[in-house]
C-alpha atoms as a PDB file:
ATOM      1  CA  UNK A   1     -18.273 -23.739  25.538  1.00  0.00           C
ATOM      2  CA  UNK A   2     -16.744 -19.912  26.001  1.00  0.00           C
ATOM      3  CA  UNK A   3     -13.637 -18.847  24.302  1.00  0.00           C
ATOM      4  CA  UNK A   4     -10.390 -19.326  26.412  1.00  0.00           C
ATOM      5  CA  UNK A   5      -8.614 -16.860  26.018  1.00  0.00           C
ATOM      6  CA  UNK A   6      -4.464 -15.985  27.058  1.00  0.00           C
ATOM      7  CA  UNK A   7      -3.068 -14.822  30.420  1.00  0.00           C
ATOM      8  CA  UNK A   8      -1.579 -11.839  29.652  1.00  0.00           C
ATOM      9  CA  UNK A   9       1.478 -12.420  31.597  1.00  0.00           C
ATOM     10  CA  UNK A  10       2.177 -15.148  30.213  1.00  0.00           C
ATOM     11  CA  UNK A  11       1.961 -13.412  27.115  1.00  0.00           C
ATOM     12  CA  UNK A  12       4.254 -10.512  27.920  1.00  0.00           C
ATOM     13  CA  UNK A  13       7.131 -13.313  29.131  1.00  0.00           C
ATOM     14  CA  UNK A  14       6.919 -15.070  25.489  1.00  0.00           C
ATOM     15  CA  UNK A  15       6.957 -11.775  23.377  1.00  0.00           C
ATOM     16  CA  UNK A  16       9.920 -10.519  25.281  1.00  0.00           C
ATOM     17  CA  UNK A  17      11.964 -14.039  24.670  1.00  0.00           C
ATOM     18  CA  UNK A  18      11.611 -13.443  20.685  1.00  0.00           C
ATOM     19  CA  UNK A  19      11.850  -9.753  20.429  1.00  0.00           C
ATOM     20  CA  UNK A  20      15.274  -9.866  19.613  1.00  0.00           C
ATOM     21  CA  UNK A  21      14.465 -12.290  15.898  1.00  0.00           C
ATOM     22  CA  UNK A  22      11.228 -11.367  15.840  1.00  0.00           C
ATOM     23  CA  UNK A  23      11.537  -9.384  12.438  1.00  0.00           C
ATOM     24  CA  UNK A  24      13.490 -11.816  10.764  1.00  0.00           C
ATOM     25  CA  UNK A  25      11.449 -14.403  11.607  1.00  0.00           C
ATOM     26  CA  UNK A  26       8.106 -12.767  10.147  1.00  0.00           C
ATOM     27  CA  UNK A  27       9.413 -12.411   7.223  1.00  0.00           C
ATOM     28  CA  UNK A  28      10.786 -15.696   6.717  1.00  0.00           C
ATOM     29  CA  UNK A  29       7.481 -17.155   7.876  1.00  0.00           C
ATOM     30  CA  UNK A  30       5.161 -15.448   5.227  1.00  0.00           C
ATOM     31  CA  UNK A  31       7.825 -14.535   2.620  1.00  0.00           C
ATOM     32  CA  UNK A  32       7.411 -11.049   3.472  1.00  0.00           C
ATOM     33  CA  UNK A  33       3.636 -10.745   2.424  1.00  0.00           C
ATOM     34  CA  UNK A  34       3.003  -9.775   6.142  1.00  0.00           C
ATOM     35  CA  UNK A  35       3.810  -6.398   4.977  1.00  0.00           C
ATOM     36  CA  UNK A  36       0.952  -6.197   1.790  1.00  0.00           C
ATOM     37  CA  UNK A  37      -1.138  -7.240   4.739  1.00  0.00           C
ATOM     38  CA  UNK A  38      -0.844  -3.663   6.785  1.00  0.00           C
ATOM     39  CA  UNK A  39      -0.642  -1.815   3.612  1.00  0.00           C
ATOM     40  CA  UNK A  40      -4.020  -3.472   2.942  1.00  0.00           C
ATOM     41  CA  UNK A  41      -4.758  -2.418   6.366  1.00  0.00           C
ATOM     42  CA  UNK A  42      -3.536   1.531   5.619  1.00  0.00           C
ATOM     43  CA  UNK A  43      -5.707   1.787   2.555  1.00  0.00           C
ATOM     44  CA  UNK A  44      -9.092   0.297   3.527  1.00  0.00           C
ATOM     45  CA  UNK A  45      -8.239   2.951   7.292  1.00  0.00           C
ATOM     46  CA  UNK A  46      -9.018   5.503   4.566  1.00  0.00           C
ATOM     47  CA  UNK A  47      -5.964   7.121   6.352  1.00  0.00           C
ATOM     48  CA  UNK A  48      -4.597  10.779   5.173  1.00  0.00           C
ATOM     49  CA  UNK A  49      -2.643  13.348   5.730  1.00  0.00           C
ATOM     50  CA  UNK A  50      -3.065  15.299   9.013  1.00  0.00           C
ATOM     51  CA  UNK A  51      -4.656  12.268  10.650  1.00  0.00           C
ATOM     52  CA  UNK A  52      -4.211  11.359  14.032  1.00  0.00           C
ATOM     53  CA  UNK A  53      -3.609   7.164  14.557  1.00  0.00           C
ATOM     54  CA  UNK A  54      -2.807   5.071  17.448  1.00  0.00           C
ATOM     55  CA  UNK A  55      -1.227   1.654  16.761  1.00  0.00           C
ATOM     56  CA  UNK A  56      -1.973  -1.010  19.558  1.00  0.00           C
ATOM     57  CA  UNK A  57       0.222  -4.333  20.202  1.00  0.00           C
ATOM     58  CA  UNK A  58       2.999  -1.861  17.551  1.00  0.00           C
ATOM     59  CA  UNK A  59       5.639  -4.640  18.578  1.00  0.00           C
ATOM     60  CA  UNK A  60       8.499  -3.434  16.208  1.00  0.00           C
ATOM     61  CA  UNK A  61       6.801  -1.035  14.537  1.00  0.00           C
ATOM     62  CA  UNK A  62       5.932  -1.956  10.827  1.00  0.00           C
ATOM     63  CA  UNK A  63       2.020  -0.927  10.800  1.00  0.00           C
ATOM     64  CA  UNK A  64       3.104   2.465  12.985  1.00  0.00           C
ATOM     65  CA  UNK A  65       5.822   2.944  10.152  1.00  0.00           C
ATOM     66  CA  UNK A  66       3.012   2.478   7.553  1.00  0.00           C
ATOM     67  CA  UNK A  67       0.687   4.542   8.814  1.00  0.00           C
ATOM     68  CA  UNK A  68       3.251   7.402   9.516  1.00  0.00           C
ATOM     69  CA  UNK A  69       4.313   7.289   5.683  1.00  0.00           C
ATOM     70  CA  UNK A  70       0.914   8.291   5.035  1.00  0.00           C
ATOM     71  CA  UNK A  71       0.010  10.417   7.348  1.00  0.00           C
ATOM     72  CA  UNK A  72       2.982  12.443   7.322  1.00  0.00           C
ATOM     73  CA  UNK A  73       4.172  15.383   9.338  1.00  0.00           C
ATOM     74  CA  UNK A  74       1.008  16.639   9.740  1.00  0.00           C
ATOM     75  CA  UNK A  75      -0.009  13.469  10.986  1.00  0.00           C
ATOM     76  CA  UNK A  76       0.643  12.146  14.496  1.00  0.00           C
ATOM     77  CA  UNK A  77       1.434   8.277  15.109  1.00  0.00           C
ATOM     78  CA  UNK A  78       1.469   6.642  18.169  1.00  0.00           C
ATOM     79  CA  UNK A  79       3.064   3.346  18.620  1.00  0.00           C
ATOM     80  CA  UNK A  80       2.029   1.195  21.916  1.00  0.00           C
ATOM     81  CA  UNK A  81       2.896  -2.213  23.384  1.00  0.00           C
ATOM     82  CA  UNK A  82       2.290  -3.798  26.587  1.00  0.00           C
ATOM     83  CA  UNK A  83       5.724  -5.850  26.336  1.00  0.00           C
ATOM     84  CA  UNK A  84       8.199  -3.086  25.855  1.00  0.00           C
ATOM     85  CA  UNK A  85      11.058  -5.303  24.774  1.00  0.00           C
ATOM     86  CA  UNK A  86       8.860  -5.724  21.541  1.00  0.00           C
ATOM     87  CA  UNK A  87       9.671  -2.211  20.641  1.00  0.00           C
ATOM     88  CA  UNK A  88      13.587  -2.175  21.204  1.00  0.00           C
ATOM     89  CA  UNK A  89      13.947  -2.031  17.705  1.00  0.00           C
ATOM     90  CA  UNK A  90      11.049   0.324  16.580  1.00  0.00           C
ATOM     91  CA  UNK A  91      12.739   4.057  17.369  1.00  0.00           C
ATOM     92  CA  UNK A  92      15.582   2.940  15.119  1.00  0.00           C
ATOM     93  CA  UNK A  93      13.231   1.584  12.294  1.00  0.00           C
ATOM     94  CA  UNK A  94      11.054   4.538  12.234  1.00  0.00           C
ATOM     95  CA  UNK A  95      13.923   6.853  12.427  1.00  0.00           C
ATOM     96  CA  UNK A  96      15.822   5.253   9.635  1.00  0.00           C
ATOM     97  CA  UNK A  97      12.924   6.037   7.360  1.00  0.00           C
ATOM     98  CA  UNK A  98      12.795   9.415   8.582  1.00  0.00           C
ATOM     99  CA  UNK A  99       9.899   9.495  10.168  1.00  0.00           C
ATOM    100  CA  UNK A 100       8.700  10.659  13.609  1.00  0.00           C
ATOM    101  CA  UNK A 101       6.524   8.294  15.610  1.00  0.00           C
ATOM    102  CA  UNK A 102       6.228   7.787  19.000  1.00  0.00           C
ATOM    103  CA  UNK A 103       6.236   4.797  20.877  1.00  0.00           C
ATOM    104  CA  UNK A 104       5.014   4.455  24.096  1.00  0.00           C
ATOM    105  CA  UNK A 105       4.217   1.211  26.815  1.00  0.00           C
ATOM    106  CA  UNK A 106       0.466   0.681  27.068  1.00  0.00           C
ATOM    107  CA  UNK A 107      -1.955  -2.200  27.337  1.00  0.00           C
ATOM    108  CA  UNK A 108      -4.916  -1.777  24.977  1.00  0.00           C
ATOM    109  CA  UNK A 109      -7.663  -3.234  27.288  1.00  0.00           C
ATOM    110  CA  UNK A 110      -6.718  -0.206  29.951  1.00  0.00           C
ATOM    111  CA  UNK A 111      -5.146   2.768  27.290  1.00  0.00           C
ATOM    112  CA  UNK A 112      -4.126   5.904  29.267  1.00  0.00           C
ATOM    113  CA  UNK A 113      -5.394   8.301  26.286  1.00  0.00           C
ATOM    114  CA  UNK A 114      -8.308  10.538  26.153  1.00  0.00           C
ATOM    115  CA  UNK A 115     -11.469  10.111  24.715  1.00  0.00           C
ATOM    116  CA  UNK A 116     -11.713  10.902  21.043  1.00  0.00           C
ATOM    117  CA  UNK A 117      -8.577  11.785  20.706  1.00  0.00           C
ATOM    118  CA  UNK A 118      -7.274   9.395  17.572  1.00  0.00           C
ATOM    119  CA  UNK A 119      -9.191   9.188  13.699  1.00  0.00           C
ATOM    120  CA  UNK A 120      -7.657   5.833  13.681  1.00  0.00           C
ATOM    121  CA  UNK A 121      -6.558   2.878  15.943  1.00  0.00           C
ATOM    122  CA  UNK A 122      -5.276  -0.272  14.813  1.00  0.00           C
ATOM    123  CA  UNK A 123      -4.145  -3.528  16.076  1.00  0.00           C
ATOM    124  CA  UNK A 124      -2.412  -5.887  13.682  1.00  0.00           C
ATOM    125  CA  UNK A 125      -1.804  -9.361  15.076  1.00  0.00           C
ATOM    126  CA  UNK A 126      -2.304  -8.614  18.768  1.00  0.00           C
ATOM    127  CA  UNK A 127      -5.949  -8.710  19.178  1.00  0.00           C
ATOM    128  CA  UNK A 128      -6.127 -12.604  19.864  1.00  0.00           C
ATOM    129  CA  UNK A 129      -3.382 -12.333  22.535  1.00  0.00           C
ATOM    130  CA  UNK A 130      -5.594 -10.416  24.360  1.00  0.00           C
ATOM    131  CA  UNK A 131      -6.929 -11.832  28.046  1.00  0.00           C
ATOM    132  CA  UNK A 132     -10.078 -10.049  27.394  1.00  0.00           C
ATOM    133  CA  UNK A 133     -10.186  -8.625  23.052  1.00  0.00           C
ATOM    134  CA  UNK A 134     -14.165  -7.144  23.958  1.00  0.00           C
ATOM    135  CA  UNK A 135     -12.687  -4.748  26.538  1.00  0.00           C
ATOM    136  CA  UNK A 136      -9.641  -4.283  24.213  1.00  0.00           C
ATOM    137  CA  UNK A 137     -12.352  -2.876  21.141  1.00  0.00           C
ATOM    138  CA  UNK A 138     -13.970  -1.067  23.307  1.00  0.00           C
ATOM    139  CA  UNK A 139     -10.687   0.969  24.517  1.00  0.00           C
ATOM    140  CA  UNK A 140      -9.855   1.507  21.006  1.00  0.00           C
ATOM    141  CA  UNK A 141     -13.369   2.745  20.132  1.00  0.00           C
ATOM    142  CA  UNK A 142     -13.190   4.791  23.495  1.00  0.00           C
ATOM    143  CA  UNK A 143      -9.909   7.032  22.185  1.00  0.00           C
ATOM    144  CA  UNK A 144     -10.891   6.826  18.693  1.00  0.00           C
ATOM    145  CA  UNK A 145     -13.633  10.010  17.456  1.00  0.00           C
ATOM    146  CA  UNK A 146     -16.870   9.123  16.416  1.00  0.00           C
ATOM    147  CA  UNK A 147     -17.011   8.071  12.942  1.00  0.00           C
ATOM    148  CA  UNK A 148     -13.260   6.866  12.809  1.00  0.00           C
ATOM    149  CA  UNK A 149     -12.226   3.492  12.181  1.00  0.00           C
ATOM    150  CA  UNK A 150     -11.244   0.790  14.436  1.00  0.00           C
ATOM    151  CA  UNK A 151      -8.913  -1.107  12.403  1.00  0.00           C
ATOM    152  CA  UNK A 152      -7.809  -5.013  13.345  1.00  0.00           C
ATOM    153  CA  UNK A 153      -5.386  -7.539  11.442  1.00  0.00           C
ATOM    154  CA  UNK A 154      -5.729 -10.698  12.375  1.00  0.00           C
ATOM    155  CA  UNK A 155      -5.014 -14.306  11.315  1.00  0.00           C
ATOM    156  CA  UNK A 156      -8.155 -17.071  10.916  1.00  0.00           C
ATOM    157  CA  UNK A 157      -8.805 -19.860   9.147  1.00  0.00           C
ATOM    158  CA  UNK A 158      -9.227 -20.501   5.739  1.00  0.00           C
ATOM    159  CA  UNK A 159     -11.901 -22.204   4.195  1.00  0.00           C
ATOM    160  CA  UNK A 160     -10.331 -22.094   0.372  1.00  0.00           C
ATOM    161  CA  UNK A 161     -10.154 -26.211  -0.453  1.00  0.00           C
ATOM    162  CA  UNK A 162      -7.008 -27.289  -1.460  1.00  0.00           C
ATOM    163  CA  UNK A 163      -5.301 -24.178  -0.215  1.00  0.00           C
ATOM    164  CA  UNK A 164      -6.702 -24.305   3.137  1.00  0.00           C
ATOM    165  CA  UNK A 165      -5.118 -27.662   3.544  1.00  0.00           C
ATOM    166  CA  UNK A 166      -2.127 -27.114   1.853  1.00  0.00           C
ATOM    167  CA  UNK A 167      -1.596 -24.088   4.536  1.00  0.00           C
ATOM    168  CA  UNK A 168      -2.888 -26.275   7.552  1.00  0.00           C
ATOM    169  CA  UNK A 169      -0.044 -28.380   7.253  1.00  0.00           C
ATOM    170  CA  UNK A 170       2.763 -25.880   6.850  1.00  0.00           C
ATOM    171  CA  UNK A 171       1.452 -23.953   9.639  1.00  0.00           C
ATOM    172  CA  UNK A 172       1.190 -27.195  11.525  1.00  0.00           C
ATOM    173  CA  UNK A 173       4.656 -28.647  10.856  1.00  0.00           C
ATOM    174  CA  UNK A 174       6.163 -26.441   9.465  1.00  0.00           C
ATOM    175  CA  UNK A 175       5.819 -23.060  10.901  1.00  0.00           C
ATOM    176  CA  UNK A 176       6.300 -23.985  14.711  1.00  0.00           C
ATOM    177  CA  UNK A 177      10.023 -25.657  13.677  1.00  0.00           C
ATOM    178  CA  UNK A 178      11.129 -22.736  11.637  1.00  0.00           C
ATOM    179  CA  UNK A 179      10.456 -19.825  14.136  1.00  0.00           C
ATOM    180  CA  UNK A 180      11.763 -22.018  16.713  1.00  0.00           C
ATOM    181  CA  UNK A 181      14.844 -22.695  14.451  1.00  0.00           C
ATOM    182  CA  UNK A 182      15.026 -18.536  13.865  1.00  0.00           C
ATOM    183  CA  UNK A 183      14.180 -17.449  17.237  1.00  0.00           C
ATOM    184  CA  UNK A 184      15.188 -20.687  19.897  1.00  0.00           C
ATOM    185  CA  UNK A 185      11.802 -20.223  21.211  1.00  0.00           C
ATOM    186  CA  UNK A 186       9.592 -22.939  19.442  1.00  0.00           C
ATOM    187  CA  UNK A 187       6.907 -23.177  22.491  1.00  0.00           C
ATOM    188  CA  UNK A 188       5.757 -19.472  21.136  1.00  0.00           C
ATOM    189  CA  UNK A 189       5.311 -20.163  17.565  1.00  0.00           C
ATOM    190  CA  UNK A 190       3.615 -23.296  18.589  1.00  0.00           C
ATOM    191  CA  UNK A 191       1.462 -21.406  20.780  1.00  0.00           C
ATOM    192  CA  UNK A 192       1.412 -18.636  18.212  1.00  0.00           C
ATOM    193  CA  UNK A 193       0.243 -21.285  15.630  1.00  0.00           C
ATOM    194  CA  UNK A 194      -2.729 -22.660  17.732  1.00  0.00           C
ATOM    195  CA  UNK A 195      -4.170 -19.295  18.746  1.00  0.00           C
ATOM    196  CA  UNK A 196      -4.643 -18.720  15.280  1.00  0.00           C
ATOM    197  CA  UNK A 197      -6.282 -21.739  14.311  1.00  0.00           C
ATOM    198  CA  UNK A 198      -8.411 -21.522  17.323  1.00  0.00           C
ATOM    199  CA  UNK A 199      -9.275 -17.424  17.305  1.00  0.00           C
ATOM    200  CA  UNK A 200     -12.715 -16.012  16.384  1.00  0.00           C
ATOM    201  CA  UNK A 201     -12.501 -15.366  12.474  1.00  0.00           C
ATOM    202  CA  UNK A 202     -14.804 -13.484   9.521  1.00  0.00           C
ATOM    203  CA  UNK A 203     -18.747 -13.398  11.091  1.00  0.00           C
ATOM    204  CA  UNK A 204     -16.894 -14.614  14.839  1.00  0.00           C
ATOM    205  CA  UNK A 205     -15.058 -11.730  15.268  1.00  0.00           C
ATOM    206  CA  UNK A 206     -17.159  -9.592  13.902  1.00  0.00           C
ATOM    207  CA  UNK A 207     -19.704 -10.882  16.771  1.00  0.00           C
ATOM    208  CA  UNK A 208     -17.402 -10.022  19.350  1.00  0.00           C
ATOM    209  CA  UNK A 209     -17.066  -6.282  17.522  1.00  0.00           C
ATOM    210  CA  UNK A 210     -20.847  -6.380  17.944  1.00  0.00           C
ATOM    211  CA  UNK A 211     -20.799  -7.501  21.361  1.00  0.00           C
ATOM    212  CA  UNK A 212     -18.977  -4.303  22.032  1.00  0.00           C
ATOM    213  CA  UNK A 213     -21.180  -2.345  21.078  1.00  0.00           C
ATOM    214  CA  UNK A 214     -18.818   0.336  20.193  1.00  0.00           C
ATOM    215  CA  UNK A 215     -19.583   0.490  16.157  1.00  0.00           C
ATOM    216  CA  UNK A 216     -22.356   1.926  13.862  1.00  0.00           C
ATOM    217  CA  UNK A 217     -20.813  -0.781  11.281  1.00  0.00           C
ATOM    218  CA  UNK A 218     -18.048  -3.441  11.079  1.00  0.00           C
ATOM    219  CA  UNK A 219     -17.049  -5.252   8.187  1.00  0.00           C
ATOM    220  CA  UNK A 220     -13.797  -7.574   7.240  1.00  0.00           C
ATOM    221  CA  UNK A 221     -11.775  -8.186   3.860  1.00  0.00           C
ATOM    222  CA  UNK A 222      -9.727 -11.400   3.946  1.00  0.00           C
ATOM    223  CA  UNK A 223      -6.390 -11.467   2.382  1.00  0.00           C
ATOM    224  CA  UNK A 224      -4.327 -14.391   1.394  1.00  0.00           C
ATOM    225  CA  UNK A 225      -6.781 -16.468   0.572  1.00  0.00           C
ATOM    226  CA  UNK A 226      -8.201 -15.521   4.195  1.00  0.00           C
ATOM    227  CA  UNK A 227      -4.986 -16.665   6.056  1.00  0.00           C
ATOM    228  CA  UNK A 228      -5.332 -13.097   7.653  1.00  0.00           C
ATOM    229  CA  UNK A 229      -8.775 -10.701   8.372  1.00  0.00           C
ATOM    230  CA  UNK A 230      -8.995  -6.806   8.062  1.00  0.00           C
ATOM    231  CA  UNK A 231     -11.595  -6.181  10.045  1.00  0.00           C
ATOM    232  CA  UNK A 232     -12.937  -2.228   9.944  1.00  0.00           C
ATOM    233  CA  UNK A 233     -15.732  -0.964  12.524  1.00  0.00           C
ATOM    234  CA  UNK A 234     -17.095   2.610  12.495  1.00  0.00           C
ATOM    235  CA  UNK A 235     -16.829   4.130  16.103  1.00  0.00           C
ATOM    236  CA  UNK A 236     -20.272   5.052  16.660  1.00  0.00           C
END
């Protein structure tokens, strides 16, 4: 049976409803270890001064604001999001931290950038609300240069005993009520929740990064006990 995957529309309409709590509700969900996570994602980008990085699905910022940090102002980050009530918040974020990033409305399976253009470009989150995520690596390996990295942050399924079912049921019953509780929107976190149990994880997506034939290697590091992926491919 083929993957089913989201209409983006549909999409767009739910991420604009919780834009607003968003934030707080991310880091009431994971206790604010959602932010280790894109540090994680930072370090293994090999990112560094100077370099040039485009962040995909950017929502409110945080993985644009991390890579900016180390990039610094010799560095360029761009922040995108197909759902630009997502990033009503990230201008003010970024500039509060003093740092310059730009932030832009774009959908990552049609990007309006140049070839080659970025060393890195990263999606944290957003791949697996994609209507079509093999189109969406291959625009990121399109605008990224040969031999940078194509970096993804995603949540799978863990196969830890004990742990894996300890997390099952709070994202089950637990998850869904509280960000519907934060936010007043519990459809999306109950959609939200499902994806994720339900979205191509460890060798699965990296078939799909295969499948795009876009990489000369692609590799993924789980973190919390694999409730989340860092997947890296090499743009060929």
């Amino acid at each position: 049976m083929s993957q089913q995957y989201p209409n983006p529309e549909i999409i767009r309409s739910m991420f604009s409803k919780v834009a607003s709590e968003y934030d707080k509700a991310n880091s009431i969900l994971s206790v604010g270890i959602h932010h280790l996570w894109r540090k994680k994602v930072v370090k293994l980008s090999g990112a560094k001064a100077g370099d040039q990085v485009l962040d995909c699905a950017t929502g409110t910022g945080d993985l644009a604001i991390e890579f900016k940090s180390v990039v610094g102002e010799s560095g360029k980050v761009v922040g995108t999001d197909f759902c630009p009530a997502m990033m009503t918040t990230a201008p003010a974020k970024s500039q509060k931290k003093n740092l310059d990033i730009i932030f832009e409305q774009a959908d990552v399976t049609q990007l309006q950038y140049a070839n080659q253009q970025f060393d890195i470009v990263s999606i944290s989150f957003g791949i697996r609300n994609v209507g079509d995520p093999i189109k969406a690596l291959k625009e990121m390996a399109r605008v990224c240069k040969p031999g940078g990295r194509v970096m993804v942050l995603e949540f799978g399924q863990m196969s830890t005993p004990v742990i894996k079912d300890l997390y099952k049921f709070y994202s089950e019953k637990v998850l869904p009520v509280l960000g519907g509780l934060i936010t007043g929107q519990k459809e999306a976190y109950d959609y939200l929740q499902k994806s994720s149990a339900q979205f191509p994880c460890r060798e699965g997506f990296i078939s799909l990064m295969d499948q795009a034939d876009c990489f000369s290697s692609s590799t993924y590091v789980p973190v919390s006990f694999g409730i989340a992926y860092v997947y890296t491919g090499v743009v060929k």
